[in-house]
PDB file of N, CA and C in Angstrom:
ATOM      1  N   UNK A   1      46.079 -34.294  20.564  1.00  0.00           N
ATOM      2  CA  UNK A   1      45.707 -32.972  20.106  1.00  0.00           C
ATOM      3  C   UNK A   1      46.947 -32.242  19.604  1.00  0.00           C
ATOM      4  N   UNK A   2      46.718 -31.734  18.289  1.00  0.00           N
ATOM      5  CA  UNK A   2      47.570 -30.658  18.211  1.00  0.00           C
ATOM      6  C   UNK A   2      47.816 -29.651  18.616  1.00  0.00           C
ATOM      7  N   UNK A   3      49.345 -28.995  19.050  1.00  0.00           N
ATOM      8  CA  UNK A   3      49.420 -27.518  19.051  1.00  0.00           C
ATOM      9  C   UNK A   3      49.721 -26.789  18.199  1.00  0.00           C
ATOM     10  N   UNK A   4      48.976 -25.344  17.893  1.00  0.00           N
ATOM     11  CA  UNK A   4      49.502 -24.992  16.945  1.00  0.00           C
ATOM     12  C   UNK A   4      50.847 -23.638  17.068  1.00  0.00           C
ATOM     13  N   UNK A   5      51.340 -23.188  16.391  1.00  0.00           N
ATOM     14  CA  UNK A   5      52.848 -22.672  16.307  1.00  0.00           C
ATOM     15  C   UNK A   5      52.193 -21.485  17.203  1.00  0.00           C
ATOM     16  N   UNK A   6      53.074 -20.688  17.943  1.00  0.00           N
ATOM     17  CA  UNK A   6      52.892 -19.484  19.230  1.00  0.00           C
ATOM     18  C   UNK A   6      52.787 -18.627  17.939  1.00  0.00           C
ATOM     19  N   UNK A   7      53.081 -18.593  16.883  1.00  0.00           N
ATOM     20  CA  UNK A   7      52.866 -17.515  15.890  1.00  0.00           C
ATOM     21  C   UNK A   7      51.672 -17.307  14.754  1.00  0.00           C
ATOM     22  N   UNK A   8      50.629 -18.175  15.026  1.00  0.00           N
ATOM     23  CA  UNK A   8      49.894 -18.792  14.449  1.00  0.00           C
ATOM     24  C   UNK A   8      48.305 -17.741  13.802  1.00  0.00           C
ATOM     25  N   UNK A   9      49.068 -16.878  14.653  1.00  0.00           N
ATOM     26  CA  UNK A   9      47.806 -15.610  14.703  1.00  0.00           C
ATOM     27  C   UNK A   9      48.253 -15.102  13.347  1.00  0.00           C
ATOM     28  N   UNK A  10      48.789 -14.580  12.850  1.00  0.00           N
ATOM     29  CA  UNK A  10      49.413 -14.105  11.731  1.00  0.00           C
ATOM     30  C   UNK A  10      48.514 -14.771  10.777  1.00  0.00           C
ATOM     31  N   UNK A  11      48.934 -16.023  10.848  1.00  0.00           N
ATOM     32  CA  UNK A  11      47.868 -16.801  10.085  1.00  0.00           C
ATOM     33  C   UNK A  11      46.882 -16.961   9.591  1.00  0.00           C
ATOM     34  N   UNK A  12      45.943 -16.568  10.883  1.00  0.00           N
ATOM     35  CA  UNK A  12      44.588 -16.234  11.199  1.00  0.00           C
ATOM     36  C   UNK A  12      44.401 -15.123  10.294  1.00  0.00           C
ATOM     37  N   UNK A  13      45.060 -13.947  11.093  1.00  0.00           N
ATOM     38  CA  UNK A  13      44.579 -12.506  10.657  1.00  0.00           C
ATOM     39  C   UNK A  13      44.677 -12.796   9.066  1.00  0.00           C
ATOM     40  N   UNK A  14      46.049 -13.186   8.045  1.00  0.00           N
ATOM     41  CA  UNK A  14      46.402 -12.822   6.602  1.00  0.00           C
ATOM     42  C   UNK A  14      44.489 -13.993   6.159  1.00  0.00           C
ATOM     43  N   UNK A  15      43.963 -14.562   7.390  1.00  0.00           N
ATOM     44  CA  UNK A  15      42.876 -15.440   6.887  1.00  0.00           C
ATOM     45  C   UNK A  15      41.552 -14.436   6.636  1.00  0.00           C
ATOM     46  N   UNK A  16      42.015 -13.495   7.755  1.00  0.00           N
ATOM     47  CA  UNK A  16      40.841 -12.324   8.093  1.00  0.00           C
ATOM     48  C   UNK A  16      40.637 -11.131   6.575  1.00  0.00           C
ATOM     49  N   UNK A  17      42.033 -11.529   6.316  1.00  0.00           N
ATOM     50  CA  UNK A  17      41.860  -9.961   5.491  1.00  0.00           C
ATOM     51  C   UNK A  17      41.879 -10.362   4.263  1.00  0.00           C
ATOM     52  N   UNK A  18      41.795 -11.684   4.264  1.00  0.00           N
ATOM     53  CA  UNK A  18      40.945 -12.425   2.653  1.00  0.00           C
ATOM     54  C   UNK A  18      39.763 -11.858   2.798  1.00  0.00           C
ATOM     55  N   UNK A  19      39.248 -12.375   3.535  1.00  0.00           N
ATOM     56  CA  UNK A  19      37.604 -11.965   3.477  1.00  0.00           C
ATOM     57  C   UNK A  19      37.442 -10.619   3.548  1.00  0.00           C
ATOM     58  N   UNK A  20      37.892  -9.815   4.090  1.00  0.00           N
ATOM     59  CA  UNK A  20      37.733  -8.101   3.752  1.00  0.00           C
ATOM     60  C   UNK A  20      38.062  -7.978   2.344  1.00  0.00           C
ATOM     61  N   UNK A  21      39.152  -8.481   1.625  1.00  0.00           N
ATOM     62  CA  UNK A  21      39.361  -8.747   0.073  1.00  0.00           C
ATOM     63  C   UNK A  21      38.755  -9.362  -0.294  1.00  0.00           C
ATOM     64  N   UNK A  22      37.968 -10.085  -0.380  1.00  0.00           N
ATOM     65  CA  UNK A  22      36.627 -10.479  -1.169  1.00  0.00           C
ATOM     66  C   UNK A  22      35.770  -9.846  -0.979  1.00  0.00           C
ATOM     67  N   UNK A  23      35.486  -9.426   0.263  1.00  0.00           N
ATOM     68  CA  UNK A  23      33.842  -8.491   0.070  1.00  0.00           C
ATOM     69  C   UNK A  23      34.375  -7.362  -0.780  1.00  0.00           C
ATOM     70  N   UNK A  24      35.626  -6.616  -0.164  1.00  0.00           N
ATOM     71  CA  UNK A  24      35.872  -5.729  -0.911  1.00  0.00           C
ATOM     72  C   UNK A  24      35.469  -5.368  -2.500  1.00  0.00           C
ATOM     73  N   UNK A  25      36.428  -6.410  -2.949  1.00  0.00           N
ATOM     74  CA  UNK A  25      35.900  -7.266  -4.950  1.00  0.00           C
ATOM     75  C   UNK A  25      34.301  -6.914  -5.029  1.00  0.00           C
ATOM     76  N   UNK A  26      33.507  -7.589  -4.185  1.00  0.00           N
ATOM     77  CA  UNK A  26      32.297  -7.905  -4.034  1.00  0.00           C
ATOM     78  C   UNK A  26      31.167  -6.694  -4.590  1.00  0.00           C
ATOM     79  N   UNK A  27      31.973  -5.937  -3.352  1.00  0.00           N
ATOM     80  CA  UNK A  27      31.133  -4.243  -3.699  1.00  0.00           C
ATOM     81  C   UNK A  27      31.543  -3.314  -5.110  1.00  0.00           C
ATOM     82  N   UNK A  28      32.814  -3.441  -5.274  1.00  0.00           N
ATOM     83  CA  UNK A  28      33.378  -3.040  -6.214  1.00  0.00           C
ATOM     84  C   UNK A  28      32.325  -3.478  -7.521  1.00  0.00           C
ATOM     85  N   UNK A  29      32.177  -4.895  -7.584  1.00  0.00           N
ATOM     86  CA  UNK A  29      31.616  -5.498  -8.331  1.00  0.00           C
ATOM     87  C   UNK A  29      29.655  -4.600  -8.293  1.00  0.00           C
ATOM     88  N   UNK A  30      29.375  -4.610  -7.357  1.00  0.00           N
ATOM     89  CA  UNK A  30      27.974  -4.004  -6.891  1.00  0.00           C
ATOM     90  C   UNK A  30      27.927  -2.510  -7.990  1.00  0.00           C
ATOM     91  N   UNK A  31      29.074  -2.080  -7.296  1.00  0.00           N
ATOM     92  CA  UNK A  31      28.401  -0.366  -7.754  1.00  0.00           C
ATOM     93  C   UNK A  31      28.984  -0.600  -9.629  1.00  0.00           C
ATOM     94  N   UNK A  32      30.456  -1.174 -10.144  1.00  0.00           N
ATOM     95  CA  UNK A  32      30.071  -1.316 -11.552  1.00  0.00           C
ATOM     96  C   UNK A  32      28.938  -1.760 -12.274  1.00  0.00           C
ATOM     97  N   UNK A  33      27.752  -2.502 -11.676  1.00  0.00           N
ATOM     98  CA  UNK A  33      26.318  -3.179 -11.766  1.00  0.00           C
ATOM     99  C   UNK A  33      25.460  -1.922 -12.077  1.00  0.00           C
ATOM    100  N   UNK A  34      25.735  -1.197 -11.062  1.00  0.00           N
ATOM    101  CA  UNK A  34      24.898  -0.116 -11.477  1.00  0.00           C
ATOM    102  C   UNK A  34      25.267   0.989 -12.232  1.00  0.00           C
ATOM    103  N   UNK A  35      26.988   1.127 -12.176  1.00  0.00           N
ATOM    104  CA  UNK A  35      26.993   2.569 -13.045  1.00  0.00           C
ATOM    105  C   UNK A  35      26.983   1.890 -14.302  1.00  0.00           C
ATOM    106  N   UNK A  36      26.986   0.663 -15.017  1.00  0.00           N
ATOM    107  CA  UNK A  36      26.831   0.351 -16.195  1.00  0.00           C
ATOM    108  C   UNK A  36      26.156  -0.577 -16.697  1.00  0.00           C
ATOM    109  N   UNK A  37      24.840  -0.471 -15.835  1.00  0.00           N
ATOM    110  CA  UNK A  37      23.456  -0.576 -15.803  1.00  0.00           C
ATOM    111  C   UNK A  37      23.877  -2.436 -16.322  1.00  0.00           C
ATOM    112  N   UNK A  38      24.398  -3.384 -15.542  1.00  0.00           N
ATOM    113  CA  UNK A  38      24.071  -4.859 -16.093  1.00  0.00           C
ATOM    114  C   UNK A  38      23.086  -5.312 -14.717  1.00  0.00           C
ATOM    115  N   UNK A  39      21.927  -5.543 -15.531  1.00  0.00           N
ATOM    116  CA  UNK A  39      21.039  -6.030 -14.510  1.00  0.00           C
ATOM    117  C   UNK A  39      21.615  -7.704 -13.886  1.00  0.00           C
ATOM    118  N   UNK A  40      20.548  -7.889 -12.514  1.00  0.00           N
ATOM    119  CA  UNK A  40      20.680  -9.624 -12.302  1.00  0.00           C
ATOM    120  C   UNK A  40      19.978 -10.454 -13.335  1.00  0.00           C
ATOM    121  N   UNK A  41      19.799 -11.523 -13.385  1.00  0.00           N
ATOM    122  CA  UNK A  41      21.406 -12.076 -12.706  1.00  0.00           C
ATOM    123  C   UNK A  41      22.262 -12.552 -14.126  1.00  0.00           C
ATOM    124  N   UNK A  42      22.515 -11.374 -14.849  1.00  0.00           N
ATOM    125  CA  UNK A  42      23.702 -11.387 -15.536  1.00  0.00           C
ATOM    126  C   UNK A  42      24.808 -11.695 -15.386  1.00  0.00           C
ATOM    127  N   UNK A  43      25.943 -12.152 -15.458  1.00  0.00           N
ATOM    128  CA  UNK A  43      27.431 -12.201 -14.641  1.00  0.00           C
ATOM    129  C   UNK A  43      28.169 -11.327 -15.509  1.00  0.00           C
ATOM    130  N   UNK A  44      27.504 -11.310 -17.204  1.00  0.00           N
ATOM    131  CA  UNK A  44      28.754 -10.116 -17.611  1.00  0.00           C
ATOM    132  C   UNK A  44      27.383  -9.082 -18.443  1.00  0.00           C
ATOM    133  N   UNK A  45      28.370  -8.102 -18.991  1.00  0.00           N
ATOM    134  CA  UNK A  45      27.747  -7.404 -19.978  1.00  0.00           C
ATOM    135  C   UNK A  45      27.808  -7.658 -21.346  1.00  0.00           C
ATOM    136  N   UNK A  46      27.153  -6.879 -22.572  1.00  0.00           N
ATOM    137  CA  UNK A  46      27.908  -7.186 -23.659  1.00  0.00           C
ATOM    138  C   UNK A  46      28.135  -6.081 -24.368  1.00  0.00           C
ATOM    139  N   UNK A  47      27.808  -4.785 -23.944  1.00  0.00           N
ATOM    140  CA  UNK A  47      28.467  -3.579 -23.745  1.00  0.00           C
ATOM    141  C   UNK A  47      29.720  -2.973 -23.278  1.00  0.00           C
ATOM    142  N   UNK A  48      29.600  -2.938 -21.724  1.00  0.00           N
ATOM    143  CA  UNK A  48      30.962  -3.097 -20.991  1.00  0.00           C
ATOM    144  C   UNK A  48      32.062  -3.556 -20.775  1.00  0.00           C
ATOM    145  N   UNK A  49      33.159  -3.270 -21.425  1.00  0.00           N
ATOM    146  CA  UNK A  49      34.389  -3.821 -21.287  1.00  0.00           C
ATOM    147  C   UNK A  49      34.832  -4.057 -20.073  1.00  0.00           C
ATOM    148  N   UNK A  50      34.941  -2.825 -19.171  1.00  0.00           N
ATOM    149  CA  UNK A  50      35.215  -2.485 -17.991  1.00  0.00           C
ATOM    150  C   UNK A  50      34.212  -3.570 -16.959  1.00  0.00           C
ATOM    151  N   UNK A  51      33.433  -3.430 -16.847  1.00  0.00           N
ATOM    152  CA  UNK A  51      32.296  -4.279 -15.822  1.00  0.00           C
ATOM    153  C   UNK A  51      33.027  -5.808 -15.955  1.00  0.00           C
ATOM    154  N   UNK A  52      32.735  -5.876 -17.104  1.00  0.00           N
ATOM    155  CA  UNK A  52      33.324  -7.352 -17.512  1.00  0.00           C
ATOM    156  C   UNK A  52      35.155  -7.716 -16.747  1.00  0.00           C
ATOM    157  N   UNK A  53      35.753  -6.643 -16.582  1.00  0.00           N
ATOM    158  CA  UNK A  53      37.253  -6.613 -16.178  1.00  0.00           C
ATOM    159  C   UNK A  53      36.959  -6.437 -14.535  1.00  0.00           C
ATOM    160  N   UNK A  54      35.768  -5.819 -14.108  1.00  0.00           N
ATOM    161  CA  UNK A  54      35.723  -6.182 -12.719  1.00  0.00           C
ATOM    162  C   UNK A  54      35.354  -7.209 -12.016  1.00  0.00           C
ATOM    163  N   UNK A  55      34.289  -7.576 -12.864  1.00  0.00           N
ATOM    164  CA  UNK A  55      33.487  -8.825 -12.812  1.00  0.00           C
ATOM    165  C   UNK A  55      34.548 -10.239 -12.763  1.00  0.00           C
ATOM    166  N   UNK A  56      35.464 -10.522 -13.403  1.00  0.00           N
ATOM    167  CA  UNK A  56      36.154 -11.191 -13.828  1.00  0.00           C
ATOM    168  C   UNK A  56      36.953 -11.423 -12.380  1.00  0.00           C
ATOM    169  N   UNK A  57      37.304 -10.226 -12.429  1.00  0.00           N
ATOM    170  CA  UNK A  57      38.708  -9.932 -11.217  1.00  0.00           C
ATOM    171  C   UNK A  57      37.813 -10.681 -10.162  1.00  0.00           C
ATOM    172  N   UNK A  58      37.033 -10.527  -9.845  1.00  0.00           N
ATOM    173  CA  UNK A  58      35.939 -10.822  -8.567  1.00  0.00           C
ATOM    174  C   UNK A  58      36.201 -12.283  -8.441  1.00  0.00           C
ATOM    175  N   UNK A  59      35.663 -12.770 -10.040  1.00  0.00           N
ATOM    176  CA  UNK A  59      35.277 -14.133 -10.353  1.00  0.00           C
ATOM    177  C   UNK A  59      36.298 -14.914  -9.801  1.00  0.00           C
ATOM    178  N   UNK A  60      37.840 -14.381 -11.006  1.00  0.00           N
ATOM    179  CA  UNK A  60      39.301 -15.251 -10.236  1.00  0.00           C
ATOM    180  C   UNK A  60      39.449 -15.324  -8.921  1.00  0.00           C
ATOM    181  N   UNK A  61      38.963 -14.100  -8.288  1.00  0.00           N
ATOM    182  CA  UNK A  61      39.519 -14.475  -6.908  1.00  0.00           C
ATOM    183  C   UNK A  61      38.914 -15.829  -5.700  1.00  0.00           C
ATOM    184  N   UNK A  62      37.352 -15.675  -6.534  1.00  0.00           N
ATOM    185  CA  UNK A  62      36.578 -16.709  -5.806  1.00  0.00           C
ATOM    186  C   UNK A  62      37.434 -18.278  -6.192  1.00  0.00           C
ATOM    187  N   UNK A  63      37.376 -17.627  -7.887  1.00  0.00           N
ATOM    188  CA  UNK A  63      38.004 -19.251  -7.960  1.00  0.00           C
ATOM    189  C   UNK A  63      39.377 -19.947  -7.237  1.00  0.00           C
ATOM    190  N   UNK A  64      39.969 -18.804  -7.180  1.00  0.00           N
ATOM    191  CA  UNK A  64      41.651 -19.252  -5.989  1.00  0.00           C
ATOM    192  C   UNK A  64      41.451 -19.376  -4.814  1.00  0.00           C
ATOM    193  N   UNK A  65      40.530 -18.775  -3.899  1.00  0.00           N
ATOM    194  CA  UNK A  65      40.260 -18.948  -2.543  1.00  0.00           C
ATOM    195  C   UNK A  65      40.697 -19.955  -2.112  1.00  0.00           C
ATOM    196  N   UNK A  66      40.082 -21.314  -2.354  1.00  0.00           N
ATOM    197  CA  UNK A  66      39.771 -22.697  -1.556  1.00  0.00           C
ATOM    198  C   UNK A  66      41.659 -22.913  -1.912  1.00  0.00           C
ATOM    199  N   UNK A  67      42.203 -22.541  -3.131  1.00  0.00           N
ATOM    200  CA  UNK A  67      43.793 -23.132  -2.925  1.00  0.00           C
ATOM    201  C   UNK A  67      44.588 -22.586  -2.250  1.00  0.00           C
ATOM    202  N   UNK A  68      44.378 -20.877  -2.065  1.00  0.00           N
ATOM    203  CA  UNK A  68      44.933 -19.811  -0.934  1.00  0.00           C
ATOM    204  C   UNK A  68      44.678 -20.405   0.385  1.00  0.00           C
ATOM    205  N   UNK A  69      43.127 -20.599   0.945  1.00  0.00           N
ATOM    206  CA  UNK A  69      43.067 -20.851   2.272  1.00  0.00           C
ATOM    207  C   UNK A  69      43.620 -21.740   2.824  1.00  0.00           C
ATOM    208  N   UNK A  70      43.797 -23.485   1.895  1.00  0.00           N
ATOM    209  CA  UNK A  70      44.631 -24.553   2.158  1.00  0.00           C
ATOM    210  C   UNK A  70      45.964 -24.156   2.259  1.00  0.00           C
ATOM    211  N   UNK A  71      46.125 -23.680   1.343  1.00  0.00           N
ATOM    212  CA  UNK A  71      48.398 -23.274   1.136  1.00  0.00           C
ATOM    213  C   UNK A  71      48.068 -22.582   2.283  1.00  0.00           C
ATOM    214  N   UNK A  72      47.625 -21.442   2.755  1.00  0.00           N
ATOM    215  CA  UNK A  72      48.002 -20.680   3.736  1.00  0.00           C
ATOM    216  C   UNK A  72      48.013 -21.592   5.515  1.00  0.00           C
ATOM    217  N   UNK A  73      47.113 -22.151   5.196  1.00  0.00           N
ATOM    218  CA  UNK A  73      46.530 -23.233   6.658  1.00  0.00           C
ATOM    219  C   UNK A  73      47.773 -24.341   6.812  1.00  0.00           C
ATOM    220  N   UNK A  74      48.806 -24.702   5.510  1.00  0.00           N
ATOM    221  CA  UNK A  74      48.859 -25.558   5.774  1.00  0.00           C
ATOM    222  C   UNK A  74      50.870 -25.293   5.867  1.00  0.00           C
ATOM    223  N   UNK A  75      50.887 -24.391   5.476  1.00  0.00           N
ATOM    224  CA  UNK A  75      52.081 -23.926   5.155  1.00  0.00           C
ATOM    225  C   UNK A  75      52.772 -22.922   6.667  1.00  0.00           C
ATOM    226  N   UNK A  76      51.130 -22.224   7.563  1.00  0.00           N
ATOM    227  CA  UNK A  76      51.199 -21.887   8.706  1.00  0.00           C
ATOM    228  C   UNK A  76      51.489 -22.884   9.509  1.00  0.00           C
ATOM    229  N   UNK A  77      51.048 -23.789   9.667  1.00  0.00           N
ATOM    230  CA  UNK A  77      51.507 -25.076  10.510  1.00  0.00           C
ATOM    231  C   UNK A  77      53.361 -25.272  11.259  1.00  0.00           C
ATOM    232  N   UNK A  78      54.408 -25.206   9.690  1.00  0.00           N
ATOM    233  CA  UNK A  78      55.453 -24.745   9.848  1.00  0.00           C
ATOM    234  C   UNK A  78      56.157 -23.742   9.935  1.00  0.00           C
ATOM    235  N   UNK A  79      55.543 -22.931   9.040  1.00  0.00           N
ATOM    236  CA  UNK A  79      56.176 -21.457   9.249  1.00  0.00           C
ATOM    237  C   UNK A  79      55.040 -20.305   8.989  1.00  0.00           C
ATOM    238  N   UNK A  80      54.476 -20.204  10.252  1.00  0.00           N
ATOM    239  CA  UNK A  80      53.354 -19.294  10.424  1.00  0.00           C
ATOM    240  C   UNK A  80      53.489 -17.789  10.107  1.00  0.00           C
ATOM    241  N   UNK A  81      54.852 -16.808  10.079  1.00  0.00           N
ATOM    242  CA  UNK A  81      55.689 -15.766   9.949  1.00  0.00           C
ATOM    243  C   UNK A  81      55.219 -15.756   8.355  1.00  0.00           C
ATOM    244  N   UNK A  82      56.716 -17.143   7.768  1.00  0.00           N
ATOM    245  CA  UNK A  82      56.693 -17.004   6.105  1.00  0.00           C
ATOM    246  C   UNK A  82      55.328 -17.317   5.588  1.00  0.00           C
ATOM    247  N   UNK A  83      54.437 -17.959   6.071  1.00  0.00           N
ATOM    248  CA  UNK A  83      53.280 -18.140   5.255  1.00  0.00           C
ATOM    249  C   UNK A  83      52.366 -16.734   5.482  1.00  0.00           C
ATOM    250  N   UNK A  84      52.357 -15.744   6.626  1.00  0.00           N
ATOM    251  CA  UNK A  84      51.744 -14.938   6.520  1.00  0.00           C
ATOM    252  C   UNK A  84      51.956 -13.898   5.806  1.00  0.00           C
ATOM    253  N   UNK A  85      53.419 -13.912   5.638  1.00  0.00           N
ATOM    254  CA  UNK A  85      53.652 -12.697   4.540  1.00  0.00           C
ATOM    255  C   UNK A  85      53.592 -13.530   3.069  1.00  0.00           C
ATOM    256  N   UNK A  86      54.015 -14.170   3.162  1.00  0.00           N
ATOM    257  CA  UNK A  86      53.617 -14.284   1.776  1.00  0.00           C
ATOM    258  C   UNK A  86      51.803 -14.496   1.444  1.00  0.00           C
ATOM    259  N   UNK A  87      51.181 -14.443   2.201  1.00  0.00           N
ATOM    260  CA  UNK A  87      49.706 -14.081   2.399  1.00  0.00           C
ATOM    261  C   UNK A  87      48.968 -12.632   1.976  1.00  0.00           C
ATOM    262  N   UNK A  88      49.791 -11.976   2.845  1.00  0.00           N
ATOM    263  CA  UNK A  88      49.729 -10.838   2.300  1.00  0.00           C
ATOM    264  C   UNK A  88      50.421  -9.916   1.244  1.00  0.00           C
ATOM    265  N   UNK A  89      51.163 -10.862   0.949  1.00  0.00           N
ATOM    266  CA  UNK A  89      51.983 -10.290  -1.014  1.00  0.00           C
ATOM    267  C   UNK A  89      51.176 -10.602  -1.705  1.00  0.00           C
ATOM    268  N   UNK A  90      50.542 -11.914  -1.890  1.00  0.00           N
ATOM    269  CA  UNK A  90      49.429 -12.442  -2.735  1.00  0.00           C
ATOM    270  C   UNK A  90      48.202 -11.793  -2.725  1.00  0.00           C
ATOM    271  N   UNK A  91      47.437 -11.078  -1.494  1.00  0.00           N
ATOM    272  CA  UNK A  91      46.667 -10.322  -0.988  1.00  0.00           C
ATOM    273  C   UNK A  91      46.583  -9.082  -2.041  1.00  0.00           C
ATOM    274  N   UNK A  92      48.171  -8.634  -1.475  1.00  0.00           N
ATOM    275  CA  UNK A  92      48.184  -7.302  -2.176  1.00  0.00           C
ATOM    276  C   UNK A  92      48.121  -6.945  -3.804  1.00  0.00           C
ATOM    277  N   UNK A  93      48.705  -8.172  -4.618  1.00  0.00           N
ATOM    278  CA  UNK A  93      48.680  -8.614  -5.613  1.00  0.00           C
ATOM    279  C   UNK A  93      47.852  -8.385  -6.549  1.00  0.00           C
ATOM    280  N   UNK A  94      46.640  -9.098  -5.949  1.00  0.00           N
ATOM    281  CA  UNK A  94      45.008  -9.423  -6.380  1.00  0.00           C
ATOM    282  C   UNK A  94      44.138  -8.488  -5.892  1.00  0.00           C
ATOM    283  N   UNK A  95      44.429  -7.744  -5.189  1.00  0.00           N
ATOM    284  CA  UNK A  95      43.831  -6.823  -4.683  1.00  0.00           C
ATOM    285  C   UNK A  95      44.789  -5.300  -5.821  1.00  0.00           C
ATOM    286  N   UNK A  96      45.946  -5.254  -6.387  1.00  0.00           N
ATOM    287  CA  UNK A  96      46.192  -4.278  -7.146  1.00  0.00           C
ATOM    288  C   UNK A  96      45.573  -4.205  -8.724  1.00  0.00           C
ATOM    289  N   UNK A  97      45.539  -6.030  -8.943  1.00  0.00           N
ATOM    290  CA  UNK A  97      45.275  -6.239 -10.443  1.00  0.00           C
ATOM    291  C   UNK A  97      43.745  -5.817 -10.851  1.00  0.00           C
ATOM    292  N   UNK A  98      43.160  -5.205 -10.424  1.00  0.00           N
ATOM    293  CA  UNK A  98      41.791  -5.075 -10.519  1.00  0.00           C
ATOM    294  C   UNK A  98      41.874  -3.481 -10.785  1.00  0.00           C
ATOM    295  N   UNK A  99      42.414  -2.692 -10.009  1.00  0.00           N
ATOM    296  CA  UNK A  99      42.893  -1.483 -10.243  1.00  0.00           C
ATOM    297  C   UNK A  99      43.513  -0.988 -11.409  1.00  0.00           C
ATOM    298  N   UNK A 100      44.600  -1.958 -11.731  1.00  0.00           N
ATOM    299  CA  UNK A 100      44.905  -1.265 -13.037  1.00  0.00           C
ATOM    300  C   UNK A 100      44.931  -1.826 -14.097  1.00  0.00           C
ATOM    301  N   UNK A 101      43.450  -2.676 -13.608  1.00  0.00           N
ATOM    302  CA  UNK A 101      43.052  -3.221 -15.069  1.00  0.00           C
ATOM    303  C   UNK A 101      41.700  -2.108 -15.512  1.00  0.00           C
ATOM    304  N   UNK A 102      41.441  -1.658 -14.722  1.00  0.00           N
ATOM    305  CA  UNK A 102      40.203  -0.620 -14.787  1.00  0.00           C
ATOM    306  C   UNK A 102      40.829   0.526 -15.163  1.00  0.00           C
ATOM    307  N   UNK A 103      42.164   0.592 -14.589  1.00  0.00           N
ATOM    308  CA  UNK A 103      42.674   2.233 -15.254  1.00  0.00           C
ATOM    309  C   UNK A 103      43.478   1.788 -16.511  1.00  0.00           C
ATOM    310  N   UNK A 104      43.416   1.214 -16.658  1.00  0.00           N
ATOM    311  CA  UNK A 104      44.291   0.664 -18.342  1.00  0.00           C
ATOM    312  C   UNK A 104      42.868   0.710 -18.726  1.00  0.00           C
ATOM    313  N   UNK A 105      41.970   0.313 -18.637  1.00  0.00           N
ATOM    314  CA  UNK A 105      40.534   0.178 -19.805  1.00  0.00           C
ATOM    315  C   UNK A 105      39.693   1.625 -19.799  1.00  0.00           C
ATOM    316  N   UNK A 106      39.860   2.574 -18.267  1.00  0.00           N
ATOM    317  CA  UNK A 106      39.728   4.102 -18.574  1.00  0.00           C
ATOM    318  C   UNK A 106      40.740   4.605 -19.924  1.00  0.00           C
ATOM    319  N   UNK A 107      42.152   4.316 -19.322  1.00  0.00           N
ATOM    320  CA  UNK A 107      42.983   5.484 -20.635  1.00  0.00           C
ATOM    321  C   UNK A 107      42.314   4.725 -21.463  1.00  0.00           C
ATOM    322  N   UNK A 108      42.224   4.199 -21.911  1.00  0.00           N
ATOM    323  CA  UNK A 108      42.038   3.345 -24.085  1.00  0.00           C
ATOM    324  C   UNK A 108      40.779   3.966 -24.171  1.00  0.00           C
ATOM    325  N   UNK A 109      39.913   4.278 -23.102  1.00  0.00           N
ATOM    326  CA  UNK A 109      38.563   4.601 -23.469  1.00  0.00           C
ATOM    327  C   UNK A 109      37.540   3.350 -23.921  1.00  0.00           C
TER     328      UNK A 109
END
């Protein structure tokens, strides 16, 4: 049996607050659905610039998950500390680019 590193929680948690960052995306994604009316099960608009820039953001993140959760799982193993912060730089990252891709597509109008 393996043990895993006494620091290993770190790990865990930067694992926890993916998933609060995805649902997060998730809802985000919900209420642009409705303020710019793209019904289901559409994935984009062909109106909305913006919807489409949230929608998207959502999309990438699903698509990186499965390589985040491995790098992070596997990179905790040795250095449970450095893999958690750099967990949460990447976190914070993807979690900013969505923001000011929506306020860059507010100013232009």
């Amino acid at each position: 049996m393996m043990n895993l590193p006494s620091d290993y929680g770190y790990v865990i948690l930067t694992g926890i607050g993916a998933i609060f960052m995805v649902m997060w995306k998730g809802f985000r994604v919900g209420q642009a659905r409705k303020k710019y009316e793209v019904p289901y099960p559409d994935m984009y608009s062909k109106e909305s610039k913006i919807f489409n820039c949230v929608q998207r953001a959502h999309q990438n993140t699903l698509e990186n998950l499965p390589q985040f959760y491995f790098l992070l799982t596997m990179a905790g193993f040795s250095y449970p500390r450095l893999s958690a912060l750099a967990g949460w730089s990447g976190l914070l990252a993807v979690s900013c680019t969505p923001l000011g891709t929506a306020l860059e597509n507010q100013r232009k109008g």
